[in-house]
Protein backbone atom coordinates (compact mmCIF):
# COMPACT_ATOMS: atom_id res chain seq x y z
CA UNK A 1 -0.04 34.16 -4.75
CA UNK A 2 0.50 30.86 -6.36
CA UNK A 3 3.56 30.56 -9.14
CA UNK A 4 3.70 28.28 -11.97
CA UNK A 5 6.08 25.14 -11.95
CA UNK A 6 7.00 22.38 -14.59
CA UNK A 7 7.30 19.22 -12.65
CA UNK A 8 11.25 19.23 -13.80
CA UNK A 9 11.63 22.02 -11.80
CA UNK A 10 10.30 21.01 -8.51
CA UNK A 11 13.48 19.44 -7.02
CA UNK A 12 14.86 23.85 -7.57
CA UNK A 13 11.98 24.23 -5.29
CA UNK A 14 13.19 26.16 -1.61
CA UNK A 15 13.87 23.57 1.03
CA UNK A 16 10.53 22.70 3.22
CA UNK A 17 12.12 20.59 5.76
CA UNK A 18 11.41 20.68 9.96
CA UNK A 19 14.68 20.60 12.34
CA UNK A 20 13.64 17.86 14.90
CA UNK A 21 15.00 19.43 18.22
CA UNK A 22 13.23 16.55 20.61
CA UNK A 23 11.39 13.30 20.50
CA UNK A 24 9.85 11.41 22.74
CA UNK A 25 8.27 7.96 22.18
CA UNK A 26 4.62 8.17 23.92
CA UNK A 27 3.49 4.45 22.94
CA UNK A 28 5.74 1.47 21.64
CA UNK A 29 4.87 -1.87 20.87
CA UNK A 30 5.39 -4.85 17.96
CA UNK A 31 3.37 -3.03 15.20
CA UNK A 32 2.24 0.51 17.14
CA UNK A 33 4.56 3.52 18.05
CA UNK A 34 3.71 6.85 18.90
CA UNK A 35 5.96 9.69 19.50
CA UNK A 36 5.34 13.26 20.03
CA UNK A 37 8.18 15.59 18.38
CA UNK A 38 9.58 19.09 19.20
CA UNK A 39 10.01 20.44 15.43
CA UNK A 40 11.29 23.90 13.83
CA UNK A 41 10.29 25.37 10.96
CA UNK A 42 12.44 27.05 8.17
CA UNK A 43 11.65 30.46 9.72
CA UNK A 44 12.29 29.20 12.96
CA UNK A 45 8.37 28.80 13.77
CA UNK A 46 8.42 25.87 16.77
CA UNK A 47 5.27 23.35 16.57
CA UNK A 48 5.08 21.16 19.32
CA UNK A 49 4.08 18.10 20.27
CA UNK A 50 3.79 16.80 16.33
CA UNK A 51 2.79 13.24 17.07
CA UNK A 52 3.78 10.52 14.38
CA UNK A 53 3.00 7.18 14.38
CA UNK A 54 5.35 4.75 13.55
CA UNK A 55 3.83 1.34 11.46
CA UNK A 56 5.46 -0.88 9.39
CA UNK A 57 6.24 -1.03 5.63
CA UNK A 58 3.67 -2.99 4.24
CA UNK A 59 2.91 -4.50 0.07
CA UNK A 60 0.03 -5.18 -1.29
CA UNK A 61 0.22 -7.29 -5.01
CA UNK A 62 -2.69 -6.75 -7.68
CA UNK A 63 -2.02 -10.98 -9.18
CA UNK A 64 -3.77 -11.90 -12.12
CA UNK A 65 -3.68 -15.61 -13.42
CA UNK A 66 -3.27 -16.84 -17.57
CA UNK A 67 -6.68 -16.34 -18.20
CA UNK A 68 -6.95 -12.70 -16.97
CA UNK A 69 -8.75 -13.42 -13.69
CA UNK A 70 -7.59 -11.03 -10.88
CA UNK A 71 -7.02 -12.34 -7.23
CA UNK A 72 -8.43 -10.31 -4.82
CA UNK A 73 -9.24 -11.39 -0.41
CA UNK A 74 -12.58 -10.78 1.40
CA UNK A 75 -12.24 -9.72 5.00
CA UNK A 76 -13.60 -7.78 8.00
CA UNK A 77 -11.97 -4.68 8.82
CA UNK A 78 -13.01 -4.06 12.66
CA UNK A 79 -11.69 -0.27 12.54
CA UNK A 80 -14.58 0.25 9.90
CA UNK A 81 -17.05 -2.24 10.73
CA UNK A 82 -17.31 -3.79 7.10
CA UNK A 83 -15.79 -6.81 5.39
CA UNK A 84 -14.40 -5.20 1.98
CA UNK A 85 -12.46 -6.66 -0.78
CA UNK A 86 -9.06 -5.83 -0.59
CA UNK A 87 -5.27 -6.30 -2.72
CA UNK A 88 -3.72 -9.76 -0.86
CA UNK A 89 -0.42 -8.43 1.02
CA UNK A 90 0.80 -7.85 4.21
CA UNK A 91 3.96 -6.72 6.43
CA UNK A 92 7.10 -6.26 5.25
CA UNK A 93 9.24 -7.99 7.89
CA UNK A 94 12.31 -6.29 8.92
CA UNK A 95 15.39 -6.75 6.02
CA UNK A 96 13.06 -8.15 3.85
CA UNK A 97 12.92 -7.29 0.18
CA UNK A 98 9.41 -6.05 -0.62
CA UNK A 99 9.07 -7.78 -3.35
CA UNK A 100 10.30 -10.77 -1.79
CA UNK A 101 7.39 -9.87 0.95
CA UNK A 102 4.63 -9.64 -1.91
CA UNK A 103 5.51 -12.96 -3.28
CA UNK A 104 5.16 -14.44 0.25
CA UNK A 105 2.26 -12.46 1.02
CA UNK A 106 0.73 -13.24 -2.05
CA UNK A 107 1.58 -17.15 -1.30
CA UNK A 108 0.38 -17.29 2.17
CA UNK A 109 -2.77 -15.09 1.24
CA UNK A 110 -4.15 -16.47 -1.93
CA UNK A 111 -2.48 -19.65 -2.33
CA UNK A 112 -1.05 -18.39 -5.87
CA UNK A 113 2.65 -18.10 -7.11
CA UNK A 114 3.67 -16.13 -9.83
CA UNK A 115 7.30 -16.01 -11.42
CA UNK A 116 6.20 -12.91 -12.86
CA UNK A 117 6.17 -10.07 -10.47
CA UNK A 118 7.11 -6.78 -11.41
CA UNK A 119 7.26 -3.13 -9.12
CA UNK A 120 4.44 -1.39 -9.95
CA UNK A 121 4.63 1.36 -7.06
CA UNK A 122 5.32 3.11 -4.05
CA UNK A 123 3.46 5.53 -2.30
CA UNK A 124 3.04 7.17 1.38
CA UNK A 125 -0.33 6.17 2.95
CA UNK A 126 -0.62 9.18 5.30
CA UNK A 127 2.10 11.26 5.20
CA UNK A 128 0.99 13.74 7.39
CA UNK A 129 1.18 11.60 10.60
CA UNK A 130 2.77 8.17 9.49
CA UNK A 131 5.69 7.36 8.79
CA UNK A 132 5.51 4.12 6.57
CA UNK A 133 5.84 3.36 3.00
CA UNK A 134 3.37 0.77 0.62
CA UNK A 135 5.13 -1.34 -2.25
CA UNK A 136 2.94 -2.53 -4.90
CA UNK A 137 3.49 -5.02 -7.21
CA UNK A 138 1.83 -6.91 -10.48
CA UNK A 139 1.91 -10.40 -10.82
CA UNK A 140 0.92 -12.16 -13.79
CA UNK A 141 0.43 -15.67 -14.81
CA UNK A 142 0.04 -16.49 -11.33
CA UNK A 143 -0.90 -20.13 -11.01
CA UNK A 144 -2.64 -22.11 -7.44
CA UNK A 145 -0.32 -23.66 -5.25
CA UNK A 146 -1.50 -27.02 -3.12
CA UNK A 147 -2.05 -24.83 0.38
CA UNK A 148 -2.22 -21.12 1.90
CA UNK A 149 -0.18 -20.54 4.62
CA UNK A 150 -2.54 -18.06 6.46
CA UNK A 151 -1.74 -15.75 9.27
CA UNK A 152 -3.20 -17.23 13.12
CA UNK A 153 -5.53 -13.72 13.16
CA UNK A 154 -6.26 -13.36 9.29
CA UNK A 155 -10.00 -15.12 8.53
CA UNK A 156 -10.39 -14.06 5.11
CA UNK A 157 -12.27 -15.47 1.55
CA UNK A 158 -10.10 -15.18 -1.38
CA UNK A 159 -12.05 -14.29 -4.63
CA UNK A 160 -11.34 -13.83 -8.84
CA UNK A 161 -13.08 -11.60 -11.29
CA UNK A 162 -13.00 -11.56 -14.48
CA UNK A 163 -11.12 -8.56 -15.83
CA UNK A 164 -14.35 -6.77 -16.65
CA UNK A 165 -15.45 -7.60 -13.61
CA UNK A 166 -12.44 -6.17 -12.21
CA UNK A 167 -12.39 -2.91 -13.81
CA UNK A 168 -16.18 -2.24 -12.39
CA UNK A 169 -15.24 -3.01 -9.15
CA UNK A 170 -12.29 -0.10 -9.16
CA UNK A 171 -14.68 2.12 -11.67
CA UNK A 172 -17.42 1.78 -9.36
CA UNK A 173 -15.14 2.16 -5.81
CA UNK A 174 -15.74 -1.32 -4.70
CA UNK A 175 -12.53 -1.15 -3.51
CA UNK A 176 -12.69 0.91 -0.26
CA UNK A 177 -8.46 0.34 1.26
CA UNK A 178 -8.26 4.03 -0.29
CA UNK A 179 -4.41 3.33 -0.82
CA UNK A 180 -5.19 0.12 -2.88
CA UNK A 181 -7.21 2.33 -5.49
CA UNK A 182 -4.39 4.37 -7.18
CA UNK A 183 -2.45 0.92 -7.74
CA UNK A 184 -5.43 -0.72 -9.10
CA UNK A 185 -5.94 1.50 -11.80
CA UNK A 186 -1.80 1.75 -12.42
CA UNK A 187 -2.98 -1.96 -12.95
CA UNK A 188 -5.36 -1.53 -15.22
CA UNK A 189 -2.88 0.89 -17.54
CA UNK A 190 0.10 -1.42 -17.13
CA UNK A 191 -2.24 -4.50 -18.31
CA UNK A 192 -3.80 -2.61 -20.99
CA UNK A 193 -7.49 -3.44 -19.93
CA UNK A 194 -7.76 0.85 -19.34
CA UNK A 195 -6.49 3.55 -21.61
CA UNK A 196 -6.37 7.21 -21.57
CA UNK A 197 -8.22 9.13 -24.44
């Protein structure tokens, strides 16, 4: 039977976590590794192998220029088959601030700087078998820069909308990166372009 919780209460909330008792790394390279774990339960329940796949921070930055244009890249996504529109943003590289990351990203993606760059999120993209974390981050007043510094394997188009145009593309789940979407409308609240009734 369920029970009723305020959200103060749920750090009171009985202790969930798995023991690890063995791990074994089944794949491992630059930006892929795979391990399959030995893990206990609270009530001493064993599952085993639990595989979890190691990737790499990453930040994606929703950057909107003076006139209320938003920034977004154009590329194919070979896992899916589709070229979709997508937050620019990248890897976090190891040490590096991730907001340091997004204004790099954002540089070498879009060709736009913005001195104006504030948190916005965090979030888990798949909790259940990675093991990563996604920083997002507004940037306003973000202004072109003479030249992109793009990645050797990144062909992509980089687009604007117009903030209406914008909010139909999220309203009307243009934007497919499912993780993008819950930062694009925190976007959209934060800039005041969408409000709760």
């Amino acid at each position: 039977m369920e029970k009723e919780h305020k959200a103060t209460d749920l750090d009171s909330l009985r202790d969930m976590r798995w023991k690890t008792l063995s791990s074994k790394y089944i794949y491992d390279d630059r930006w892929f590794r795979a391990r399959a774990d030995s893990c206990e339960f609270p009530d001493g329940r064993i599952i085993e192998p639990y595989y979890v796949v190691e990737l790499p921070n990453w930040c994606n930055t929703i950057v909107v220029t003076a006139e209320e244009r938003v920034i977004l890249v154009r590329q194919y996504r070979y896992p899916i088959d589709q070229t979709i529109l997508e937050l620019p943003g990248g890897v976090i590289e190891k040490g590096e601030d991730p907001k340091a990351a997004a204004k790099r990203e954002m540089v070498e993606e879009t060709g736009y700087t913005s001195d104006d760059i504030e948190f916005l999120m965090q979030s888990a993209p798949n909790p259940a078998v990675n093991n990563n974390t996604a920083y997002f981050f507004l940037a306003r007043n973000a202004v072109p820069t003479p030249s992109t510094n793009p990645d050797l394997f990144e062909d992509i188009d980089i687009v604007s909308f117009s903030r209406q145009e914008f909010i139909e593309l999220v309203r009307d789940n243009r934007l497919l990166h499912g993780v993008q979407v819950g930062p694009a409308y925190a976007a959209l609240v934060k800039l005041g372009w969408l409000q709760f009734v």
